[in-house]
N, C-alpha and C. Protein backbone atom coordinates (compact mmCIF):
# COMPACT_ATOMS: atom_id res chain seq x y z
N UNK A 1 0.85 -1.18 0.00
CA UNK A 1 0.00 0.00 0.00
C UNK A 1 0.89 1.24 0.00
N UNK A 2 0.38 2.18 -1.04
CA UNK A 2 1.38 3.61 -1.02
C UNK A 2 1.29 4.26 0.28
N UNK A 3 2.25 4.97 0.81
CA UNK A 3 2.05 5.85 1.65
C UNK A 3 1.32 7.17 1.31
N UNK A 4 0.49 8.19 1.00
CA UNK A 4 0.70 9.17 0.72
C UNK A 4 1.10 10.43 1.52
N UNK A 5 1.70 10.96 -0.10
CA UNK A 5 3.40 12.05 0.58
C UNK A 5 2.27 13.52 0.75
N UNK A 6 2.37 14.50 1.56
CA UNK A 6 1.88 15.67 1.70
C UNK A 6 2.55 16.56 1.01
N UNK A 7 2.19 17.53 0.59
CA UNK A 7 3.21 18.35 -0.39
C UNK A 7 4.15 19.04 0.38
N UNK A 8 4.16 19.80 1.74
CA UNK A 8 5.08 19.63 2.62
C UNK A 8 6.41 18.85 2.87
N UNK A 9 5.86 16.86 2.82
CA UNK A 9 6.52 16.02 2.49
C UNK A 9 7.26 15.85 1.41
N UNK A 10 6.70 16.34 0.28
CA UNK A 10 7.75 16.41 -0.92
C UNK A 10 8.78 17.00 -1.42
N UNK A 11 8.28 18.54 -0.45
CA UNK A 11 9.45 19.39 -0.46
C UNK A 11 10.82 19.09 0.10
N UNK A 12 10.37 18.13 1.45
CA UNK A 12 11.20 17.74 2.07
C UNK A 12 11.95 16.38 1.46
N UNK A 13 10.94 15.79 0.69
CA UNK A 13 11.86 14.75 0.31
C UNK A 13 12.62 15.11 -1.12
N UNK A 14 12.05 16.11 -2.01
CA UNK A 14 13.04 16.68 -2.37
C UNK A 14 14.53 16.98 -2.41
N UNK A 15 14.52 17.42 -1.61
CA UNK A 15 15.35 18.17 -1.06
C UNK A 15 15.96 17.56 -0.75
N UNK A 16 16.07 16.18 0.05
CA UNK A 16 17.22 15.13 0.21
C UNK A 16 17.66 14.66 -0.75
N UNK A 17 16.88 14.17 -1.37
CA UNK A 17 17.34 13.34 -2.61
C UNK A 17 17.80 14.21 -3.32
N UNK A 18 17.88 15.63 -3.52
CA UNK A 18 18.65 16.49 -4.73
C UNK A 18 20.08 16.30 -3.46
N UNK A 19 19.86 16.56 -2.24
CA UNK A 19 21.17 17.09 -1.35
C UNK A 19 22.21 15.42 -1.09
N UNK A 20 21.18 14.29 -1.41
CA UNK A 20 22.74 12.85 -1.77
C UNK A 20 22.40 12.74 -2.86
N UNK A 21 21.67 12.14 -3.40
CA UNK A 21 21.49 11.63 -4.86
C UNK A 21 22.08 12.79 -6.02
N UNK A 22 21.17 13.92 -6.09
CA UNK A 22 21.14 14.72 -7.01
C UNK A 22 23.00 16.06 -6.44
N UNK A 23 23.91 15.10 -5.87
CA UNK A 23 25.05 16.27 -5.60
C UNK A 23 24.18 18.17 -4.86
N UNK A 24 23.62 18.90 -6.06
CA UNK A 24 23.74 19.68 -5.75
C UNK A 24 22.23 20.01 -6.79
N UNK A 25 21.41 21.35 -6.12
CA UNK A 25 20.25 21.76 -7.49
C UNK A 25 21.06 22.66 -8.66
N UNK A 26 20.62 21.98 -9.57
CA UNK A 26 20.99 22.78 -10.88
C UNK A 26 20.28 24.43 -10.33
N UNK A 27 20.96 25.43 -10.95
CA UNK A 27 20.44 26.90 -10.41
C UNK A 27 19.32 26.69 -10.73
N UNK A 28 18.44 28.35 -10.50
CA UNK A 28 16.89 28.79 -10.85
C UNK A 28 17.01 28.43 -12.50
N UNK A 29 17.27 29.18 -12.91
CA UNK A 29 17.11 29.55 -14.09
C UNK A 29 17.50 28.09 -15.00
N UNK A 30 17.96 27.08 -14.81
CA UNK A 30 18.47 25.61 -15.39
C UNK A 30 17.09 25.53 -15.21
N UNK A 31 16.74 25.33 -13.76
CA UNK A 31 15.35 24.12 -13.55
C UNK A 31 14.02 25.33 -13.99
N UNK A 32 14.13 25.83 -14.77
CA UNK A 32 13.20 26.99 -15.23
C UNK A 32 13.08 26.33 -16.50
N UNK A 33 14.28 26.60 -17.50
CA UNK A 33 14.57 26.07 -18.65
C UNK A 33 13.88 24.62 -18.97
N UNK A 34 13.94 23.82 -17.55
CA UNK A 34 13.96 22.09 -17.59
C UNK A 34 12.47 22.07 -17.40
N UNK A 35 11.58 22.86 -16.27
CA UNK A 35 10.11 23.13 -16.08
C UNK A 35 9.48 23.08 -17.47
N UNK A 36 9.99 24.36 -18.40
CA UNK A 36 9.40 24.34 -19.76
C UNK A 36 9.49 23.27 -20.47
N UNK A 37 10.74 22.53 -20.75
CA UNK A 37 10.78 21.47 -21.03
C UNK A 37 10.31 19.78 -20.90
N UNK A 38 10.05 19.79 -19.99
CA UNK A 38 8.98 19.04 -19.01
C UNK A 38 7.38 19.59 -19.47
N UNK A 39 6.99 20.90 -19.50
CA UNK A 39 5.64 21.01 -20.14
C UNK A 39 5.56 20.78 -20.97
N UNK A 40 6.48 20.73 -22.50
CA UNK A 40 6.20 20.61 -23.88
C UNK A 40 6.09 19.35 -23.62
N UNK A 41 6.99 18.03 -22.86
CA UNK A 41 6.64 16.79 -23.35
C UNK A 41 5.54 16.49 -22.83
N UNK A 42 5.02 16.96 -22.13
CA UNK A 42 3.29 16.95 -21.59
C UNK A 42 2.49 17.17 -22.83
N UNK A 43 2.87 18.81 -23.25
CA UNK A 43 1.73 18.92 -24.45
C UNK A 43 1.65 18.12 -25.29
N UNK A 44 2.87 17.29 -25.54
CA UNK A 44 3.02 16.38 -26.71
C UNK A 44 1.98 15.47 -26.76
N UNK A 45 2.19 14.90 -25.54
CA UNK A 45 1.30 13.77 -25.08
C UNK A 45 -0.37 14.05 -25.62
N UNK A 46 -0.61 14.97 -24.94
CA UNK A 46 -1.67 15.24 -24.93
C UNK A 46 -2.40 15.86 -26.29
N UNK A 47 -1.36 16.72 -27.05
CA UNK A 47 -1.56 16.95 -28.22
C UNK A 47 -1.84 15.86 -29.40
N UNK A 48 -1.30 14.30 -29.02
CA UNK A 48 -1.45 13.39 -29.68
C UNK A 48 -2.67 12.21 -28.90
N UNK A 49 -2.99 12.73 -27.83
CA UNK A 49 -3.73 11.81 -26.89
C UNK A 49 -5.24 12.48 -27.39
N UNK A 50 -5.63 13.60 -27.04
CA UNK A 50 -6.89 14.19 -26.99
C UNK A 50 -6.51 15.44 -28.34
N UNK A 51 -5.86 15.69 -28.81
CA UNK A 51 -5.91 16.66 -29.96
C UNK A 51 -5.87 15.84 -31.38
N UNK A 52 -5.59 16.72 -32.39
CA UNK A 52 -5.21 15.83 -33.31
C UNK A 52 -4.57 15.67 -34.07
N UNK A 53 -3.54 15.67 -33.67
CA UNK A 53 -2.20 15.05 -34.05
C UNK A 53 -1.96 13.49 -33.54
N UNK A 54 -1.42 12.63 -34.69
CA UNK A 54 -0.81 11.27 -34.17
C UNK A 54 0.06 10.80 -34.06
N UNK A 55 0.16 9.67 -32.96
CA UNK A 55 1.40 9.16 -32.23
C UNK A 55 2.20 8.76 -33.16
N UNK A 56 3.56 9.28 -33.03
CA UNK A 56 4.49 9.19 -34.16
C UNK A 56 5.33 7.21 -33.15
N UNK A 57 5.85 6.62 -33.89
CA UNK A 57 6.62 5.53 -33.48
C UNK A 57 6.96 5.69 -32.18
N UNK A 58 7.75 7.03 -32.18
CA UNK A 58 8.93 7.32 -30.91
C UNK A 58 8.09 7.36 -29.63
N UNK A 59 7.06 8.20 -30.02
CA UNK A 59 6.10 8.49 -28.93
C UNK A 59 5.19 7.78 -28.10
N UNK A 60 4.92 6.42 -28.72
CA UNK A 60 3.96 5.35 -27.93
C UNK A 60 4.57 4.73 -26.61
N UNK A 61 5.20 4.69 -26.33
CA UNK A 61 5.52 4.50 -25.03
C UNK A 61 5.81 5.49 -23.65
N UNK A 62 5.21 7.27 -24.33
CA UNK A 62 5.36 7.49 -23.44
C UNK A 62 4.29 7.51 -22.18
N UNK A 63 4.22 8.62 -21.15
CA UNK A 63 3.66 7.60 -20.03
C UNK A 63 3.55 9.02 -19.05
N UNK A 64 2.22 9.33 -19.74
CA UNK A 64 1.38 10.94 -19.17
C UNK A 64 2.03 11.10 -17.47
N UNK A 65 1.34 9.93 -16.81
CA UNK A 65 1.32 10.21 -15.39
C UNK A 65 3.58 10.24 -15.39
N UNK A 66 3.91 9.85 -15.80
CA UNK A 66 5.61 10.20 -15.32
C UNK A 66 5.59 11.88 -15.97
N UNK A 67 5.37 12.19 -17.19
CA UNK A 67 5.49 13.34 -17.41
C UNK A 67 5.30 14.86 -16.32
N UNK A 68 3.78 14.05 -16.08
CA UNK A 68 3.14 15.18 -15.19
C UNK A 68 4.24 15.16 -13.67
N UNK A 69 4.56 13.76 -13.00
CA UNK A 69 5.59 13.73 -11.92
C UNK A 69 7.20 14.18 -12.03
N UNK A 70 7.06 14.46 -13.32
CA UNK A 70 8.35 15.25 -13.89
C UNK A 70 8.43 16.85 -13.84
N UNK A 71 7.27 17.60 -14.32
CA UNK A 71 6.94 18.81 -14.43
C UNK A 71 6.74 18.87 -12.42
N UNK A 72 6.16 18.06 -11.90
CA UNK A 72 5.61 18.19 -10.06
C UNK A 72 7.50 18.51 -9.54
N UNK A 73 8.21 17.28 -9.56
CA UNK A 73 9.10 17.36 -9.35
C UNK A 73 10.20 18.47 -9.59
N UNK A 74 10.12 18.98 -10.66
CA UNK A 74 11.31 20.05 -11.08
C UNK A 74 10.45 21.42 -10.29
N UNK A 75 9.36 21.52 -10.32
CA UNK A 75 8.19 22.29 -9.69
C UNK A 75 8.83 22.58 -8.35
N UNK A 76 8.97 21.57 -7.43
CA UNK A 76 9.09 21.50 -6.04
C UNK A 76 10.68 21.77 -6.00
N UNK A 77 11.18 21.73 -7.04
CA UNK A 77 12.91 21.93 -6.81
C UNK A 77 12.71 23.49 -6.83
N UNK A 78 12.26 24.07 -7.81
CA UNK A 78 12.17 25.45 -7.43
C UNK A 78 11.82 26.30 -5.99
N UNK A 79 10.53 25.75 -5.81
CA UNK A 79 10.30 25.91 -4.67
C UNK A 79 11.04 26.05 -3.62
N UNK A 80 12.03 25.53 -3.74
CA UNK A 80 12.51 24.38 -2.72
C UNK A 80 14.03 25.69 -2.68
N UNK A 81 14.38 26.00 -4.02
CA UNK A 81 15.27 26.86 -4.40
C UNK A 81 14.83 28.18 -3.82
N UNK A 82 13.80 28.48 -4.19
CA UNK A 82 13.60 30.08 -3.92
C UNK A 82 12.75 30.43 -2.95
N UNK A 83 12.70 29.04 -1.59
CA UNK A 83 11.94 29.19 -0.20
C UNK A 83 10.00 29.50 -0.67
N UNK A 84 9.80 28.96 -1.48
CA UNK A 84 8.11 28.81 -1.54
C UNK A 84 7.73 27.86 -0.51
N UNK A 85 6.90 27.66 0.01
CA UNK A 85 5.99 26.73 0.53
C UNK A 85 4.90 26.57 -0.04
N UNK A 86 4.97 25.73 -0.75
CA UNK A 86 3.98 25.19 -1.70
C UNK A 86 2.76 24.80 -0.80
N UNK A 87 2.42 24.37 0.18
CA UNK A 87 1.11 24.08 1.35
C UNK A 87 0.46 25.60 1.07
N UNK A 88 1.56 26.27 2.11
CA UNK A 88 0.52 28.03 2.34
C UNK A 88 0.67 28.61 1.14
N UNK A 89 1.24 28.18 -0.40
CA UNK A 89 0.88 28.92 -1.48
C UNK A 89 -0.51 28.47 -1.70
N UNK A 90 -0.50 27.29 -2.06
CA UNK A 90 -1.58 26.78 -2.61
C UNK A 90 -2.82 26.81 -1.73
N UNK A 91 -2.79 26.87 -0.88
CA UNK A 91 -3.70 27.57 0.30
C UNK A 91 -4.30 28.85 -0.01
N UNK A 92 -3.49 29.70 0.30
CA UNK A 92 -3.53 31.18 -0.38
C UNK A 92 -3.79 31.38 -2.05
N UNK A 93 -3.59 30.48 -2.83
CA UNK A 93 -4.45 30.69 -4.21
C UNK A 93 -5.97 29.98 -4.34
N UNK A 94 -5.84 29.43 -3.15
CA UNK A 94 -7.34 28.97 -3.23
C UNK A 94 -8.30 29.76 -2.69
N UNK A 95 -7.22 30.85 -1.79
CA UNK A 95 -8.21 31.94 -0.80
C UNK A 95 -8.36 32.68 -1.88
N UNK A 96 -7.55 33.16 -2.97
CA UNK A 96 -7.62 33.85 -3.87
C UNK A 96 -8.76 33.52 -5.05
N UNK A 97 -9.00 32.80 -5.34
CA UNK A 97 -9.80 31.81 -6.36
C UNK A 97 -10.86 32.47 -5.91
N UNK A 98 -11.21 31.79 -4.90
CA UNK A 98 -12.52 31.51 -4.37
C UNK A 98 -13.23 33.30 -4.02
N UNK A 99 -12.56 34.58 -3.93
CA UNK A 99 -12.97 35.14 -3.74
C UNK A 99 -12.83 36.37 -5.21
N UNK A 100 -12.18 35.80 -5.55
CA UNK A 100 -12.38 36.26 -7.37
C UNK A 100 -13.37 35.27 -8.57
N UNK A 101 -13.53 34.73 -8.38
CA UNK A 101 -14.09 33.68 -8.81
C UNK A 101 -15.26 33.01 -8.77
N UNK A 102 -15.92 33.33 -7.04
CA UNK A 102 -16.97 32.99 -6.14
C UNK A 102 -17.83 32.78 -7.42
N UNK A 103 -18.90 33.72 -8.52
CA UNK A 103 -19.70 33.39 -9.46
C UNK A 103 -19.27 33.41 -10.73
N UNK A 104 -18.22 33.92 -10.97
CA UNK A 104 -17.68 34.18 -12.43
C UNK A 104 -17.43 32.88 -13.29
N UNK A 105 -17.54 31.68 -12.91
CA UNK A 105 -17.71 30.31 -13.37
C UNK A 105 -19.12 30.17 -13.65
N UNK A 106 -19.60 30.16 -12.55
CA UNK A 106 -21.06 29.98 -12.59
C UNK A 106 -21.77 31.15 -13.57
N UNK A 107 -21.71 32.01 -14.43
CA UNK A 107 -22.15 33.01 -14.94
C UNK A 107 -21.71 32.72 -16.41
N UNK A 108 -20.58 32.70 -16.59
CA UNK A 108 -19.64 32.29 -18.14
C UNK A 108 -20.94 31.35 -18.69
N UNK A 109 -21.96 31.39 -19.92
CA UNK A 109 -22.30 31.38 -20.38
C UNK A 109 -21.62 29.84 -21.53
N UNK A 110 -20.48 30.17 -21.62
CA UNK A 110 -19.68 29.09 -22.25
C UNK A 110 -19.17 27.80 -21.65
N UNK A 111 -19.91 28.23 -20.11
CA UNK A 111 -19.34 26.87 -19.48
C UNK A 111 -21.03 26.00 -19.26
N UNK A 112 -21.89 26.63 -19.81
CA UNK A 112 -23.04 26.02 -19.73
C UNK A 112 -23.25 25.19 -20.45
């Protein structure tokens, strides 16, 4: 049975595994470069999954859910780099959401 990690927890486990495994974090601006890079092979996916474009040879084996834990991961290295706390961010964009947002979903006409 998985444990599940808290995002708290990830930061922290992060962070070890970059501080033995990973030597040292590549700077901001590397894992910035690598973030973007990590989203295009997402879009790919998806551009050939639900859009329409098709899976070229190379591409059938790849494997959405690692992508997305690829983009999470380089995600939390930043974080992790430039002292975010991803818990009280994401906390605080939900306080934010919710009070910009409260009917403006519910009203959009296009989401009906």
């Amino acid at each position: 049975m998985k444990k599940e990690v808290t995002i708290s927890e990830a930061q922290e486990l992060v962070d070890n595994w970059i501080k033995t495994v990973g030597v040292r974090y590549f700077t901001e601006l590397t894992n910035t470069a690598i973030l973007m890079e990590e989203v295009g092979e997402l879009a790919r996916i998806m551009a050939r999954k639900y859009g329409e474009q098709s899976f070229k040879e190379s591409d059938k084996e790849v494997n959405m859910a690692d992508e997305m834990a690829d983009i999470l991961w380089v995600l939390i290295c930043l974080a992790n780099q430039t002292g975010v706390d991803l818990t009280d961010a994401l906390q605080k964009n939900f306080e934010k959401k919710n009070i910009r947002d409260m009917d403006r979903h519910k009203n959009n006409n296009k989401l009906q």
